[in-house]
N, C-alpha and C. Protein backbone atom coordinates (compact mmCIF):
# COMPACT_ATOMS: atom_id res chain seq x y z
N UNK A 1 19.53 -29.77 -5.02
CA UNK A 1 19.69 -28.34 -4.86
C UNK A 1 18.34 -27.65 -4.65
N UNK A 2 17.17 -27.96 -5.60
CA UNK A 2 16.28 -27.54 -5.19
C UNK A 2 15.46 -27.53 -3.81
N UNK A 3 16.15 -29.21 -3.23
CA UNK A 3 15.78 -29.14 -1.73
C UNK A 3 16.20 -27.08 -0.82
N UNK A 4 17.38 -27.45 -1.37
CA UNK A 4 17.98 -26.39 -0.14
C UNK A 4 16.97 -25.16 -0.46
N UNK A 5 16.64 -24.89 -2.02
CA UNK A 5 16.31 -23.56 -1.96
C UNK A 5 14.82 -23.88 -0.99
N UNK A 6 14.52 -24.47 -1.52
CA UNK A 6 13.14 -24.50 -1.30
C UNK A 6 12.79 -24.37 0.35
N UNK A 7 13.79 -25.10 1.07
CA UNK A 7 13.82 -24.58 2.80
C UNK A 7 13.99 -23.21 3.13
N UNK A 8 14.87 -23.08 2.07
CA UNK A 8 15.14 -21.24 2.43
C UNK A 8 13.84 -20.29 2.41
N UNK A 9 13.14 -20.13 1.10
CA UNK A 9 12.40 -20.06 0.73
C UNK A 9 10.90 -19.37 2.30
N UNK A 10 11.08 -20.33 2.85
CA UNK A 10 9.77 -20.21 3.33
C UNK A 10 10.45 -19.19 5.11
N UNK A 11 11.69 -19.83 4.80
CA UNK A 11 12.58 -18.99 6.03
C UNK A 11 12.52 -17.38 5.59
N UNK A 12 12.83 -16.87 4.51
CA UNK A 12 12.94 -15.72 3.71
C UNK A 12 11.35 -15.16 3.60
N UNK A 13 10.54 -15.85 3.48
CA UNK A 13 9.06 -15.24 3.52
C UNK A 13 8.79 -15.10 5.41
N UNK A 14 9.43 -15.99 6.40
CA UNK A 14 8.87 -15.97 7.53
C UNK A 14 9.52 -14.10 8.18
N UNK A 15 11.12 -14.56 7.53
CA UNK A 15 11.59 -13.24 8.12
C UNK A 15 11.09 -12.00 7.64
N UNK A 16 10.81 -11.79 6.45
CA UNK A 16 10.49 -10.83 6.26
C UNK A 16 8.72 -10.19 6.51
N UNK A 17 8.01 -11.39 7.15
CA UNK A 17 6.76 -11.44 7.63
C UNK A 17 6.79 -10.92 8.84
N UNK A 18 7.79 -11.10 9.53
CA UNK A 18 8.54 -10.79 11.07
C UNK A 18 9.03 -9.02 10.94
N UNK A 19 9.57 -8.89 10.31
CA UNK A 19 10.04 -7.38 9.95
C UNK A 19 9.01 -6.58 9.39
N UNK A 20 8.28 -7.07 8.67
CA UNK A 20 7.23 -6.42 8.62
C UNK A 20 6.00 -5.85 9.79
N UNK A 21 5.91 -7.08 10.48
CA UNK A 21 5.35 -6.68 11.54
C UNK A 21 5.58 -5.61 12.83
N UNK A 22 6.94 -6.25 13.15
CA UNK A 22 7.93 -5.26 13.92
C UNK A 22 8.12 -3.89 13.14
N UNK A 23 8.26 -3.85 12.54
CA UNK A 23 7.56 -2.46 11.34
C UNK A 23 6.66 -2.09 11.68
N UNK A 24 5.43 -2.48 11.44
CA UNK A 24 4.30 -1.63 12.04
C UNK A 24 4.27 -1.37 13.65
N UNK A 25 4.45 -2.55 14.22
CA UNK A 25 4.21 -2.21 15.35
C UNK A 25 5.29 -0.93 16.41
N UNK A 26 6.29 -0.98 15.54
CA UNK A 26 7.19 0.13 15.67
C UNK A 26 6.18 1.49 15.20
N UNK A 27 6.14 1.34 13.89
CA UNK A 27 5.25 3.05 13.59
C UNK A 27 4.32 3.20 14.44
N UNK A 28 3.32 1.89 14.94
CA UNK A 28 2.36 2.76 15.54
C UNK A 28 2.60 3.12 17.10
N UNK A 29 3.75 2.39 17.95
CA UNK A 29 4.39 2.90 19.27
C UNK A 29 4.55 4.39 18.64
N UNK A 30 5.75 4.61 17.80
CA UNK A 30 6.22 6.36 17.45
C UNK A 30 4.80 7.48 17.55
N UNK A 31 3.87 6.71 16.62
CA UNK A 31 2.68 7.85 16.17
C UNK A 31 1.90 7.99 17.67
N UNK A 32 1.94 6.71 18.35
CA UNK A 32 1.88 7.03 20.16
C UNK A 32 1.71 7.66 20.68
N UNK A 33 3.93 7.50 20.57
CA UNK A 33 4.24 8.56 21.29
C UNK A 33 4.69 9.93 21.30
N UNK A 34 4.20 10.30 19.70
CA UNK A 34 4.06 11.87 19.58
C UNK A 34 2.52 12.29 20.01
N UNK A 35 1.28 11.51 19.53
CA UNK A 35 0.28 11.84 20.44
C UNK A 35 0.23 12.18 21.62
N UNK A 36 0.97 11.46 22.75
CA UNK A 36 1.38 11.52 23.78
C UNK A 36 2.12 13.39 23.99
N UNK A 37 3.18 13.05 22.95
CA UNK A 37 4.01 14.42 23.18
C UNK A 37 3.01 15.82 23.24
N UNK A 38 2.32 15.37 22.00
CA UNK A 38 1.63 16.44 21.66
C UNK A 38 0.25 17.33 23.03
N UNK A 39 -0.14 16.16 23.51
CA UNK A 39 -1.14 16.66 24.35
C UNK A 39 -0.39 17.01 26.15
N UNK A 40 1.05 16.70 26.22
CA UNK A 40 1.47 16.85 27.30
C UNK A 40 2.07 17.83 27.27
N UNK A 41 2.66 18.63 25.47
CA UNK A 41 3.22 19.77 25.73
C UNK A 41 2.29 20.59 24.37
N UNK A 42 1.06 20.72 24.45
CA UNK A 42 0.16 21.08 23.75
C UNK A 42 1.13 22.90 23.10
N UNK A 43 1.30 23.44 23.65
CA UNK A 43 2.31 24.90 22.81
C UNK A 43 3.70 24.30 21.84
N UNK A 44 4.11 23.49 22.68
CA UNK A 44 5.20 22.65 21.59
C UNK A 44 4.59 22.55 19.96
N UNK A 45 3.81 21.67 20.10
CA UNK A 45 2.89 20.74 19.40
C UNK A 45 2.03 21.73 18.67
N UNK A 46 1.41 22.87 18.93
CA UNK A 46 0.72 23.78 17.84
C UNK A 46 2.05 24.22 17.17
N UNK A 47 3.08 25.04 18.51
CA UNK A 47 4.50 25.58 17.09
C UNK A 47 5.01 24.44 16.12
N UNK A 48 4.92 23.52 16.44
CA UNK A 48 5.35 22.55 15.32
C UNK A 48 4.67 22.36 14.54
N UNK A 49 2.88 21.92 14.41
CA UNK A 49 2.61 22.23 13.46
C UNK A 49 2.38 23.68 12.69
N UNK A 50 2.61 24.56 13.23
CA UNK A 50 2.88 25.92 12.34
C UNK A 50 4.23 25.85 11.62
N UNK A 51 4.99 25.60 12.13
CA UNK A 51 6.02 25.45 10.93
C UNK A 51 6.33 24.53 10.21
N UNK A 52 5.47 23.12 10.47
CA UNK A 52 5.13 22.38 9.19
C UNK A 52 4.16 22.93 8.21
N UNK A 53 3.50 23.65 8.37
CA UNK A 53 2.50 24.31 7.89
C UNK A 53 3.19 25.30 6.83
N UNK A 54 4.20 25.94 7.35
CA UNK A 54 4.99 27.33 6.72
C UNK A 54 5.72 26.63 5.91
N UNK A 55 6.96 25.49 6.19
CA UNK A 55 7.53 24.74 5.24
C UNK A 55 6.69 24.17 3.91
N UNK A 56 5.51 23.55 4.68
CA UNK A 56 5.08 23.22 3.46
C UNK A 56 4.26 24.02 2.00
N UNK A 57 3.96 25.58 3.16
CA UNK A 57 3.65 26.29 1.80
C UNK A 57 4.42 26.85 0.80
N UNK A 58 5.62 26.97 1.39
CA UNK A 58 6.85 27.54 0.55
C UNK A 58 7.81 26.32 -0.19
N UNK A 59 7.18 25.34 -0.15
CA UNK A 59 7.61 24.32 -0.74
C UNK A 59 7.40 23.92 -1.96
N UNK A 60 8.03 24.30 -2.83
CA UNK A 60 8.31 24.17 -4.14
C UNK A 60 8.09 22.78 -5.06
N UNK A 61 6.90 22.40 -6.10
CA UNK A 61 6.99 20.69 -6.52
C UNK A 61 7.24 21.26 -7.58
């Protein structure tokens, strides 16, 4: 029995080594392609951060 776990084992560390990666490399495409957004629709991109700005002062911890 210990055979089986022990194959698993390194399968369960590979996948989740794999997802992890695809993880990042996902966030940093997104953070991209709002850079991207941001400098192609530069008025978008200031109103948005103004009302992240406004949300976050009225934001209550």
């Amino acid at each position: 029995m210990s055979d089986g776990e022990s194959q698993e084992e390194p399968e369960t560390l590979k996948t989740d080594a794999d997802r992890i990666r695809r993880r990042a490399r996902f966030l940093r495409e997104l953070a991209e392609a709002r850079e991207l957004r941001d400098r192609v629709q530069p008025r978008r991109a200031k109103a948005a951060r103004l009302r992240h700005a406004v949300r976050m002062r009225t934001f209550r911890w």
